[in-house]
PDB file of N, CA and C in Angstrom:
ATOM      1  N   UNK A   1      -8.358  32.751  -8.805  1.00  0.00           N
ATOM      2  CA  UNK A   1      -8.788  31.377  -8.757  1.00  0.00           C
ATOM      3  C   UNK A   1      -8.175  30.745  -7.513  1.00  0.00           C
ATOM      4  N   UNK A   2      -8.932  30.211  -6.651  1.00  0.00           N
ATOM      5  CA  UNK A   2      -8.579  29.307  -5.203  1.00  0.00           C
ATOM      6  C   UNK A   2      -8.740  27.961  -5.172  1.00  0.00           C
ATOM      7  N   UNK A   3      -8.173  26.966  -4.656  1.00  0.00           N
ATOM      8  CA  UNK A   3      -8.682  25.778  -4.661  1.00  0.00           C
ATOM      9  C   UNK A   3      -9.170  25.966  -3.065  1.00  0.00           C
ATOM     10  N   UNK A   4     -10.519  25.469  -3.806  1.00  0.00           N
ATOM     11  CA  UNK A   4     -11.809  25.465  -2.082  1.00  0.00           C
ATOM     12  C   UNK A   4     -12.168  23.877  -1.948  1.00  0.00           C
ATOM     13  N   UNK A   5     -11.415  22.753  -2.645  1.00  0.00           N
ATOM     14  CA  UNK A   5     -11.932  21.546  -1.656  1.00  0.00           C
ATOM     15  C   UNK A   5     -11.053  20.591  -2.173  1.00  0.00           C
ATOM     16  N   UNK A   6     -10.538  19.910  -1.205  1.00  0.00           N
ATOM     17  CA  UNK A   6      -9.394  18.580  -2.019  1.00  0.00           C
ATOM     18  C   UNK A   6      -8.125  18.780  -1.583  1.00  0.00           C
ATOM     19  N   UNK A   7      -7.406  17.686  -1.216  1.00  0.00           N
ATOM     20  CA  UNK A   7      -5.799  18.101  -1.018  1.00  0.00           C
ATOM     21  C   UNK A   7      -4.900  18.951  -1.062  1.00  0.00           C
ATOM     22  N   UNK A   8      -4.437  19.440  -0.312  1.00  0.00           N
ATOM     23  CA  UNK A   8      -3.348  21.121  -0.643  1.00  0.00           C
ATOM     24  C   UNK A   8      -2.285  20.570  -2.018  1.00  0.00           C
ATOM     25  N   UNK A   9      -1.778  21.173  -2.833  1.00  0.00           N
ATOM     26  CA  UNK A   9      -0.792  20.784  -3.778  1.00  0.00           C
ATOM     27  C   UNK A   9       0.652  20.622  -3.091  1.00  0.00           C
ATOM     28  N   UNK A  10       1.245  19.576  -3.600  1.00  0.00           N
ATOM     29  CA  UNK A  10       2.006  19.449  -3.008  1.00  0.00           C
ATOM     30  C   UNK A  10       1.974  18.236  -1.670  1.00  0.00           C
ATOM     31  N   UNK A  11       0.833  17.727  -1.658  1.00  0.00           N
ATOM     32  CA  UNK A  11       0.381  16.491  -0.784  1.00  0.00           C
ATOM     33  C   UNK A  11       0.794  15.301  -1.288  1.00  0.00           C
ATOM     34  N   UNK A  12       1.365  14.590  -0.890  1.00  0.00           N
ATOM     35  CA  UNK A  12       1.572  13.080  -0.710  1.00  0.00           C
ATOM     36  C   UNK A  12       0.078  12.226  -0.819  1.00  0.00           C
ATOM     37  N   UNK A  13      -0.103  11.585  -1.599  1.00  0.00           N
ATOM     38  CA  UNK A  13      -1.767  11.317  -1.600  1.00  0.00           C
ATOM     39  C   UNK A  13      -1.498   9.637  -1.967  1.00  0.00           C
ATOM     40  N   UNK A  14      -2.241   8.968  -0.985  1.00  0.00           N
ATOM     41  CA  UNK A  14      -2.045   7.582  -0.965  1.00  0.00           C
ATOM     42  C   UNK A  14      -3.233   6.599  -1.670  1.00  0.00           C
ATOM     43  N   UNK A  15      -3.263   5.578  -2.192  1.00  0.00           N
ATOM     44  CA  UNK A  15      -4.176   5.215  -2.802  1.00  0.00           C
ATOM     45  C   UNK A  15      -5.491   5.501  -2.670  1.00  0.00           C
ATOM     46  N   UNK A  16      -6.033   5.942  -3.566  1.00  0.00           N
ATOM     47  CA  UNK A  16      -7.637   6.466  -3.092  1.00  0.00           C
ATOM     48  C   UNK A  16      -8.021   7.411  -4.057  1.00  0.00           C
ATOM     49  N   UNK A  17      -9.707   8.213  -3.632  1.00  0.00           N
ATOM     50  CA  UNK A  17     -10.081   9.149  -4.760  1.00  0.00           C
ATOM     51  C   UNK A  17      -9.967  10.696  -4.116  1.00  0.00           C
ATOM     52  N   UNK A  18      -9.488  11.228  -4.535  1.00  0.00           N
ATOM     53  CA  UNK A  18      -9.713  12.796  -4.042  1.00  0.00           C
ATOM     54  C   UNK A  18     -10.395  13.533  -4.796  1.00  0.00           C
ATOM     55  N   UNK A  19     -11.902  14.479  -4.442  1.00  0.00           N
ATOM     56  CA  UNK A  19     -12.502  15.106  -4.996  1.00  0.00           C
ATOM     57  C   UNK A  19     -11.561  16.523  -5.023  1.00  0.00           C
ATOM     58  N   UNK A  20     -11.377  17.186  -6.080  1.00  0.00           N
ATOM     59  CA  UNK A  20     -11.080  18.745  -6.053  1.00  0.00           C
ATOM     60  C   UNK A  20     -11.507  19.381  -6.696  1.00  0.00           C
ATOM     61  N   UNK A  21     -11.623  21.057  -6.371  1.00  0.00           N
ATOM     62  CA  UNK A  21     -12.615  21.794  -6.710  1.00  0.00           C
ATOM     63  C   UNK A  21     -11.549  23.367  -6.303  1.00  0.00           C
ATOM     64  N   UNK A  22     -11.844  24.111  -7.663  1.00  0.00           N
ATOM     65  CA  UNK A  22     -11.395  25.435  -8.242  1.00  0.00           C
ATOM     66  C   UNK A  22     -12.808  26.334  -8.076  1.00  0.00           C
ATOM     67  N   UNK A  23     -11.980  27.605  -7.720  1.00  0.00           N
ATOM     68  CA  UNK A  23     -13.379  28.465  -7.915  1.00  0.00           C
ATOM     69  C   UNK A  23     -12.494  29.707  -8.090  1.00  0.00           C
ATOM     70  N   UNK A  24     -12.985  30.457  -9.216  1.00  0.00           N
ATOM     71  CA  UNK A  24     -12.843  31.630 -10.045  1.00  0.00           C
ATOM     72  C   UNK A  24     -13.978  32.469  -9.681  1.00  0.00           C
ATOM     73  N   UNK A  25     -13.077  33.527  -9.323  1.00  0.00           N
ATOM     74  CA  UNK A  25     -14.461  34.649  -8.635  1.00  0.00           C
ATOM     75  C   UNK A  25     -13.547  36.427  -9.764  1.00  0.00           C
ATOM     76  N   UNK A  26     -14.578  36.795 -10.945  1.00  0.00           N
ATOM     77  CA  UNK A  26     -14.172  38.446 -11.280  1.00  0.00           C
ATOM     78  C   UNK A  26     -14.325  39.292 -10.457  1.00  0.00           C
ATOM     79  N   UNK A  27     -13.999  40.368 -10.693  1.00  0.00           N
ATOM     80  CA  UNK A  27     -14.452  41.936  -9.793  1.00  0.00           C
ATOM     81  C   UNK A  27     -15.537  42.148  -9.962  1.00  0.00           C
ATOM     82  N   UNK A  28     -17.004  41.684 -11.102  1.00  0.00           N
ATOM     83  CA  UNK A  28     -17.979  42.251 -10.785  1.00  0.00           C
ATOM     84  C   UNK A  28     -18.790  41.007  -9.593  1.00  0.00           C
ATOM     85  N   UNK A  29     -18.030  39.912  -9.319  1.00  0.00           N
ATOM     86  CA  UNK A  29     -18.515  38.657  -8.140  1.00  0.00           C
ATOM     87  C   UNK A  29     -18.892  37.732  -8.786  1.00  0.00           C
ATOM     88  N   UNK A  30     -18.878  37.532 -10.247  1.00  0.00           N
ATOM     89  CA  UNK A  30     -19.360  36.868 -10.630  1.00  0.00           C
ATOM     90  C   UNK A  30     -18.445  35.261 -10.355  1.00  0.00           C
ATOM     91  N   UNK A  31     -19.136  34.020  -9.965  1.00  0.00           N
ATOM     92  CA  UNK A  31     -18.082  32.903 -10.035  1.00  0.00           C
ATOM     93  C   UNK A  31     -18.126  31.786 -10.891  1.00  0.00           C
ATOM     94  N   UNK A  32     -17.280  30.714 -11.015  1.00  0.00           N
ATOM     95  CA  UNK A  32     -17.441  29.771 -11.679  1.00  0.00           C
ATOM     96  C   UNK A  32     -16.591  28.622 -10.540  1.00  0.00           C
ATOM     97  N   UNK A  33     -17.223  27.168 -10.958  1.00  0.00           N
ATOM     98  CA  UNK A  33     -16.378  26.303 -10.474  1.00  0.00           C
ATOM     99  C   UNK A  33     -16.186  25.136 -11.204  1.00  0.00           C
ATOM    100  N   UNK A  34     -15.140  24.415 -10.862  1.00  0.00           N
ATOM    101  CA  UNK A  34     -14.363  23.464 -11.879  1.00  0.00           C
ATOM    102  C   UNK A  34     -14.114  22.312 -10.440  1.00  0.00           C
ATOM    103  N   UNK A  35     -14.650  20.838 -11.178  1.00  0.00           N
ATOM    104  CA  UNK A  35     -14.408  19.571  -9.907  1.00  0.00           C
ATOM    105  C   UNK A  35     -14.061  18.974 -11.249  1.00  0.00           C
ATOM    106  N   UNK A  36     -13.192  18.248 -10.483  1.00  0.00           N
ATOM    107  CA  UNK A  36     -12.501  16.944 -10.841  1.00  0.00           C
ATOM    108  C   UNK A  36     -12.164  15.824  -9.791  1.00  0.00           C
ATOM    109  N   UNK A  37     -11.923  14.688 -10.139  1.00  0.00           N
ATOM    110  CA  UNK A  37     -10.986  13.989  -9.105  1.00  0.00           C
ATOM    111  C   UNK A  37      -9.989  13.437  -9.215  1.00  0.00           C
ATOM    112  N   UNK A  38      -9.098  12.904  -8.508  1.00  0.00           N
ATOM    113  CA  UNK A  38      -7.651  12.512  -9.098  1.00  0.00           C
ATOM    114  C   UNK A  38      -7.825  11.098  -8.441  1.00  0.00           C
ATOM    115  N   UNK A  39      -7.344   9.868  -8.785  1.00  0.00           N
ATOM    116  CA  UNK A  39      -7.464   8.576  -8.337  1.00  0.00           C
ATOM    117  C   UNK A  39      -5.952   7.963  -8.147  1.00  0.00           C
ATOM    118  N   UNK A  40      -5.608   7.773  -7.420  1.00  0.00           N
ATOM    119  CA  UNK A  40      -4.497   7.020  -7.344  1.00  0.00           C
ATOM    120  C   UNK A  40      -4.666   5.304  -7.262  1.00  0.00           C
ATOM    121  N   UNK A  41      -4.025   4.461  -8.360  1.00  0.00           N
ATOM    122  CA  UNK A  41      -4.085   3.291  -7.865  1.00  0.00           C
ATOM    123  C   UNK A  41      -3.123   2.743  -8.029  1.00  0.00           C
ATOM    124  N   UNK A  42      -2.883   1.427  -7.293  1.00  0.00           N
ATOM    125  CA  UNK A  42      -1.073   0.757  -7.252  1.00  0.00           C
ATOM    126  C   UNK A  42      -2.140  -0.860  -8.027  1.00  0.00           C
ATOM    127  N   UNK A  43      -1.264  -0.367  -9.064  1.00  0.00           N
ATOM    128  CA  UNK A  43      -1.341  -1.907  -9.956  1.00  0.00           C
ATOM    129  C   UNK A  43      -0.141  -2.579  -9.733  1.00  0.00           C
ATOM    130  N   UNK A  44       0.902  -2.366  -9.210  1.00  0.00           N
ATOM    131  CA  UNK A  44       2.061  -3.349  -9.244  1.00  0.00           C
ATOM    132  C   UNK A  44       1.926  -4.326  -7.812  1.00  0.00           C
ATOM    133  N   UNK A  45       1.657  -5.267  -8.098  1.00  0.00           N
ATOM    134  CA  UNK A  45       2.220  -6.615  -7.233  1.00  0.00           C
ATOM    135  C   UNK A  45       3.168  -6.090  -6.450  1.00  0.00           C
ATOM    136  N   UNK A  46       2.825  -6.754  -5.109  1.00  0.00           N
ATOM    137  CA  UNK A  46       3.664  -6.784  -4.225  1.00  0.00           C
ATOM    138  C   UNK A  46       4.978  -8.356  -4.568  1.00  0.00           C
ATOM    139  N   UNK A  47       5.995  -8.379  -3.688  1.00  0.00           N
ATOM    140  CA  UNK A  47       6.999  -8.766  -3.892  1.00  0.00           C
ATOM    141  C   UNK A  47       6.894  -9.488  -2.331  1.00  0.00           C
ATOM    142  N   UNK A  48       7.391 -11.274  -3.065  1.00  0.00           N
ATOM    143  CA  UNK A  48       7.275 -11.759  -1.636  1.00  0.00           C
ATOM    144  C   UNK A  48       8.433 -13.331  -2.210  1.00  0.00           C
ATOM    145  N   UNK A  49       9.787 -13.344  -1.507  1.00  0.00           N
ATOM    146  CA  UNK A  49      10.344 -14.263  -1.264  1.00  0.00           C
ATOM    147  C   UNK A  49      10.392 -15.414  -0.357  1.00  0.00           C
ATOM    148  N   UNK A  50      10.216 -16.494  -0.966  1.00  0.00           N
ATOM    149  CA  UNK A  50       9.855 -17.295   0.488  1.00  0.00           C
ATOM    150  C   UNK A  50      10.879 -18.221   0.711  1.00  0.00           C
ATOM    151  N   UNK A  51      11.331 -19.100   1.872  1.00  0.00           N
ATOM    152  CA  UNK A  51      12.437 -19.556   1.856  1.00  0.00           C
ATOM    153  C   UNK A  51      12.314 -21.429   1.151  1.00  0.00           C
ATOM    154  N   UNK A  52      13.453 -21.972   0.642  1.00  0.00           N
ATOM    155  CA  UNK A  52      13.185 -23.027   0.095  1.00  0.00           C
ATOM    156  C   UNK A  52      11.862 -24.080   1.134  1.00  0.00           C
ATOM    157  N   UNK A  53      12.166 -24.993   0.251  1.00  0.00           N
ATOM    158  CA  UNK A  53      10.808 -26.777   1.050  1.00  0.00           C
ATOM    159  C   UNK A  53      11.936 -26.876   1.817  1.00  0.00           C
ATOM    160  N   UNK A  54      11.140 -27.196   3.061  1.00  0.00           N
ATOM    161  CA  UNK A  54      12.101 -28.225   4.541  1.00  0.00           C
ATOM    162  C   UNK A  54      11.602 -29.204   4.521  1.00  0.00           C
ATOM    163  N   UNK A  55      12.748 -30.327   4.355  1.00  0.00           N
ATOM    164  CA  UNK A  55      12.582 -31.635   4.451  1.00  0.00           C
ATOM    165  C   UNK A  55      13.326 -32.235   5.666  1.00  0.00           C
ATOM    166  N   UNK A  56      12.493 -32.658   6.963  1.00  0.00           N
ATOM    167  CA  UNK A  56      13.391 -33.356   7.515  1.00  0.00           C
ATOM    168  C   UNK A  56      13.090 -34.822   8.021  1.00  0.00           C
ATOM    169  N   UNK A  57      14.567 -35.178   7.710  1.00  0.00           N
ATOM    170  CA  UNK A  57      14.585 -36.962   7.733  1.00  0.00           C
ATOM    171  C   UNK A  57      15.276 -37.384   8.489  1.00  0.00           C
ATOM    172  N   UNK A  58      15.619 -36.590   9.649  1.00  0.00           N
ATOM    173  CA  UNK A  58      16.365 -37.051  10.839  1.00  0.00           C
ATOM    174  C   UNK A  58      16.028 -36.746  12.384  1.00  0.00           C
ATOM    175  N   UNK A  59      14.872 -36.977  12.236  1.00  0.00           N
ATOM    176  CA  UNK A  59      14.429 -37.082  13.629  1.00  0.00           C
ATOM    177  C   UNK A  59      14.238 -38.257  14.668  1.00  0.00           C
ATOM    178  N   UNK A  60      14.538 -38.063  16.482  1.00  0.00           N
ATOM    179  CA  UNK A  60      15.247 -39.098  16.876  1.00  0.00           C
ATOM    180  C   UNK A  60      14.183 -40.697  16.774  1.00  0.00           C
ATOM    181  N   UNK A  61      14.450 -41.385  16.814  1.00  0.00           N
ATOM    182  CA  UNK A  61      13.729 -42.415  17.079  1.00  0.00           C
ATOM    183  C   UNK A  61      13.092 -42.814  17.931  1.00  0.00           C
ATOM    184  N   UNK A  62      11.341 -42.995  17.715  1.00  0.00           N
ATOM    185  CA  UNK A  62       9.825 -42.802  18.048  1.00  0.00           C
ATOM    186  C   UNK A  62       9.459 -41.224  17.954  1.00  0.00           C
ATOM    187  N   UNK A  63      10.417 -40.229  17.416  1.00  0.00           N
ATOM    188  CA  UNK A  63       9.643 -39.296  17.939  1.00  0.00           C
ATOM    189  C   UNK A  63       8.762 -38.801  16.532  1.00  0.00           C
ATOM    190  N   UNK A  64       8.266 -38.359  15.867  1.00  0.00           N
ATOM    191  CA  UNK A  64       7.448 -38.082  14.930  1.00  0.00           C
ATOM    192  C   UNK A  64       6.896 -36.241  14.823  1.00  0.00           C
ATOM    193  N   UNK A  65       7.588 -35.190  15.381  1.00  0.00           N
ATOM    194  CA  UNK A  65       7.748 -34.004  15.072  1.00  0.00           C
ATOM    195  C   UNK A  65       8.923 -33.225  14.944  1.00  0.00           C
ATOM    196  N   UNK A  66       8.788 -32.418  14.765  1.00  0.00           N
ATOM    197  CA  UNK A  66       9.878 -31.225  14.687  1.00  0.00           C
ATOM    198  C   UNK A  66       9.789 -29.988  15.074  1.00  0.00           C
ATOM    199  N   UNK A  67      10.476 -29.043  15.769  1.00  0.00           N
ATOM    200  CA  UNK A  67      10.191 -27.716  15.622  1.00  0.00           C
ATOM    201  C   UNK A  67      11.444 -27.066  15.308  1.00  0.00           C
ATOM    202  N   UNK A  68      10.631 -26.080  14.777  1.00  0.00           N
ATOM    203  CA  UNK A  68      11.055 -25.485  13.348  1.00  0.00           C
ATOM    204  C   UNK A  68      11.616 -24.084  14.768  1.00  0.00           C
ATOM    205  N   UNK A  69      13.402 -23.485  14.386  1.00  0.00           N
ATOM    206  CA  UNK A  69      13.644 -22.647  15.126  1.00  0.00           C
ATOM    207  C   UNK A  69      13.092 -20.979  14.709  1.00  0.00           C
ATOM    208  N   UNK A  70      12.946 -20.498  15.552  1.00  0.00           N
ATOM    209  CA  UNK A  70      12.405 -18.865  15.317  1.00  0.00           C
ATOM    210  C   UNK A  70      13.120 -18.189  14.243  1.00  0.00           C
ATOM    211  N   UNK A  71      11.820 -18.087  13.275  1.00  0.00           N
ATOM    212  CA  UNK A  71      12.438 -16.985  11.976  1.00  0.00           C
ATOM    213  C   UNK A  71      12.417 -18.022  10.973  1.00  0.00           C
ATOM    214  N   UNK A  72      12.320 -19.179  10.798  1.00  0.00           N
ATOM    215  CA  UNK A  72      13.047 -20.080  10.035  1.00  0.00           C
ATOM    216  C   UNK A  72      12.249 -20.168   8.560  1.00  0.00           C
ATOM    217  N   UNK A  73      10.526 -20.016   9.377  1.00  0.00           N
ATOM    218  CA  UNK A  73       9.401 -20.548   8.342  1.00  0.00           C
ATOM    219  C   UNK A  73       9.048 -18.873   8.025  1.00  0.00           C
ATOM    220  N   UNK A  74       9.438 -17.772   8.336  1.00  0.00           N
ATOM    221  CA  UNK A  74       9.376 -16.594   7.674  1.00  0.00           C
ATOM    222  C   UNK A  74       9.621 -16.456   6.426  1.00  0.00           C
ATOM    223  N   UNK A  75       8.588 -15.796   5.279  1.00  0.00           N
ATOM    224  CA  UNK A  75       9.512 -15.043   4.423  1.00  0.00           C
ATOM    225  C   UNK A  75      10.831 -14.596   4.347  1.00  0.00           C
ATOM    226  N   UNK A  76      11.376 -14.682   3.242  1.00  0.00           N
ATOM    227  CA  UNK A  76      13.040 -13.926   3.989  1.00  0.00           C
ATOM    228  C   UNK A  76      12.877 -12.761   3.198  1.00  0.00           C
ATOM    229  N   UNK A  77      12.205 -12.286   2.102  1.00  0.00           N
ATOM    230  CA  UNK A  77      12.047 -10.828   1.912  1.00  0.00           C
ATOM    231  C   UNK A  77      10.267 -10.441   1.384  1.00  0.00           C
ATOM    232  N   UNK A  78       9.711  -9.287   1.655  1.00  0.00           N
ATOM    233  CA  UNK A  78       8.447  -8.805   1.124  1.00  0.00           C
ATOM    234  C   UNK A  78       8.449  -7.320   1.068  1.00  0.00           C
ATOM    235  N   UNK A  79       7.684  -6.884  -0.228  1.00  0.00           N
ATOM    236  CA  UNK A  79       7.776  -5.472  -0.411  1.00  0.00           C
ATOM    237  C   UNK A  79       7.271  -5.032  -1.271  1.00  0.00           C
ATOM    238  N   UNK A  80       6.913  -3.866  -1.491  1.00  0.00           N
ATOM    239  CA  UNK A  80       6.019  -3.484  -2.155  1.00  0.00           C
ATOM    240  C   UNK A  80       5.942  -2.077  -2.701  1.00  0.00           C
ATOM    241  N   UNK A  81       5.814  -1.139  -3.379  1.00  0.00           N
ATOM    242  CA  UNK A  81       5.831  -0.020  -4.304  1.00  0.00           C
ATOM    243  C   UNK A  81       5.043   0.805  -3.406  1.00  0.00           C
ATOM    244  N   UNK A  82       4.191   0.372  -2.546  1.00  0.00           N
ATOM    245  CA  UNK A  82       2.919   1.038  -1.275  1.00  0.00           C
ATOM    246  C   UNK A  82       3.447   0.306  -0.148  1.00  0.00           C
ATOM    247  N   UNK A  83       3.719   1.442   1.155  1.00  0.00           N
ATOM    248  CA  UNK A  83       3.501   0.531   2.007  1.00  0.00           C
ATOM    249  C   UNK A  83       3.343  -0.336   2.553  1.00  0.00           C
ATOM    250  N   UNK A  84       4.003  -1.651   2.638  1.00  0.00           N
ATOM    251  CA  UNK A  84       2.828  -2.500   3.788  1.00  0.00           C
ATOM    252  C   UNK A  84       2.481  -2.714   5.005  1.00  0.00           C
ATOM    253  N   UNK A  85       1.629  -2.490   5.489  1.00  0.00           N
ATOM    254  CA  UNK A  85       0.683  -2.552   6.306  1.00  0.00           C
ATOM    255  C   UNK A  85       1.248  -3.520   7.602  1.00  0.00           C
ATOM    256  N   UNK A  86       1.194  -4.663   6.971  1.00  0.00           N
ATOM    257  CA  UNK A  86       2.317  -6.062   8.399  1.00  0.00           C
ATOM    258  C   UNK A  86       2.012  -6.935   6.772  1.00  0.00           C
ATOM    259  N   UNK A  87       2.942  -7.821   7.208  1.00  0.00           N
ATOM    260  CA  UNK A  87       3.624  -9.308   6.443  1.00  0.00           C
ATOM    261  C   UNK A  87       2.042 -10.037   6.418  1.00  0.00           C
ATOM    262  N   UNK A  88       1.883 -10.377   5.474  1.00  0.00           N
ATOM    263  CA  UNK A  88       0.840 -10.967   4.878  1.00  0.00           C
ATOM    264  C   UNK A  88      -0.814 -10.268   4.791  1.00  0.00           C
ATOM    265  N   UNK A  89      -0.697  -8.878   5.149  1.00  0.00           N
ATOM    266  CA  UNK A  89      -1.602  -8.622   4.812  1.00  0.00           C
ATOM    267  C   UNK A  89      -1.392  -7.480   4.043  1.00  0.00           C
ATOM    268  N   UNK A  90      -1.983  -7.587   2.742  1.00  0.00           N
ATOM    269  CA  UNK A  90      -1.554  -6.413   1.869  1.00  0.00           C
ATOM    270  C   UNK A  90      -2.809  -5.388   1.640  1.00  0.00           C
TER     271      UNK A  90
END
């Protein structure tokens, strides 16, 4: 018995469907074959911390913005059971 289609065993297999397929061959040639597929899916939620509300009430007088320093308005942690891909796109 050979496996003739689908992932080698022993593969790392990432969300998705994999078709596989067995084939049994006797000495008189006679064969048979066996498909299945295996599905991997990630039901667990990703994981995403975000940093508290910014309130600011001290900015100079007439001026009416703020900027916010680098990194500040980032997530401070995200993650996930799969890969991710980049920060906000899952």
């Amino acid at each position: 018995m050979d496996q003739t289609d689908g992932p080698a065993q022993g593969t790392i297999l990432g969300v998705g469907t994999y078709p596989i397929q067995y084939t049994a061959e006797d000495d008189a040639g006679n064969t048979a074959t066996c498909n299945f597929t295996i599905e991997v899916i990630d039901t667990e939620d990703p994981v995403i911390v975000c940093p508290g509300n910014v309130v600011i009430d001290e900015t100079d007088e007439g001026v009416c913005s703020w900027t916010s320093p680098v990194g500040s308005l980032t997530p401070l942690l995200a993650g996930s059971n799969c890969q991710l891909p980049s920060l906000g796109k899952f």
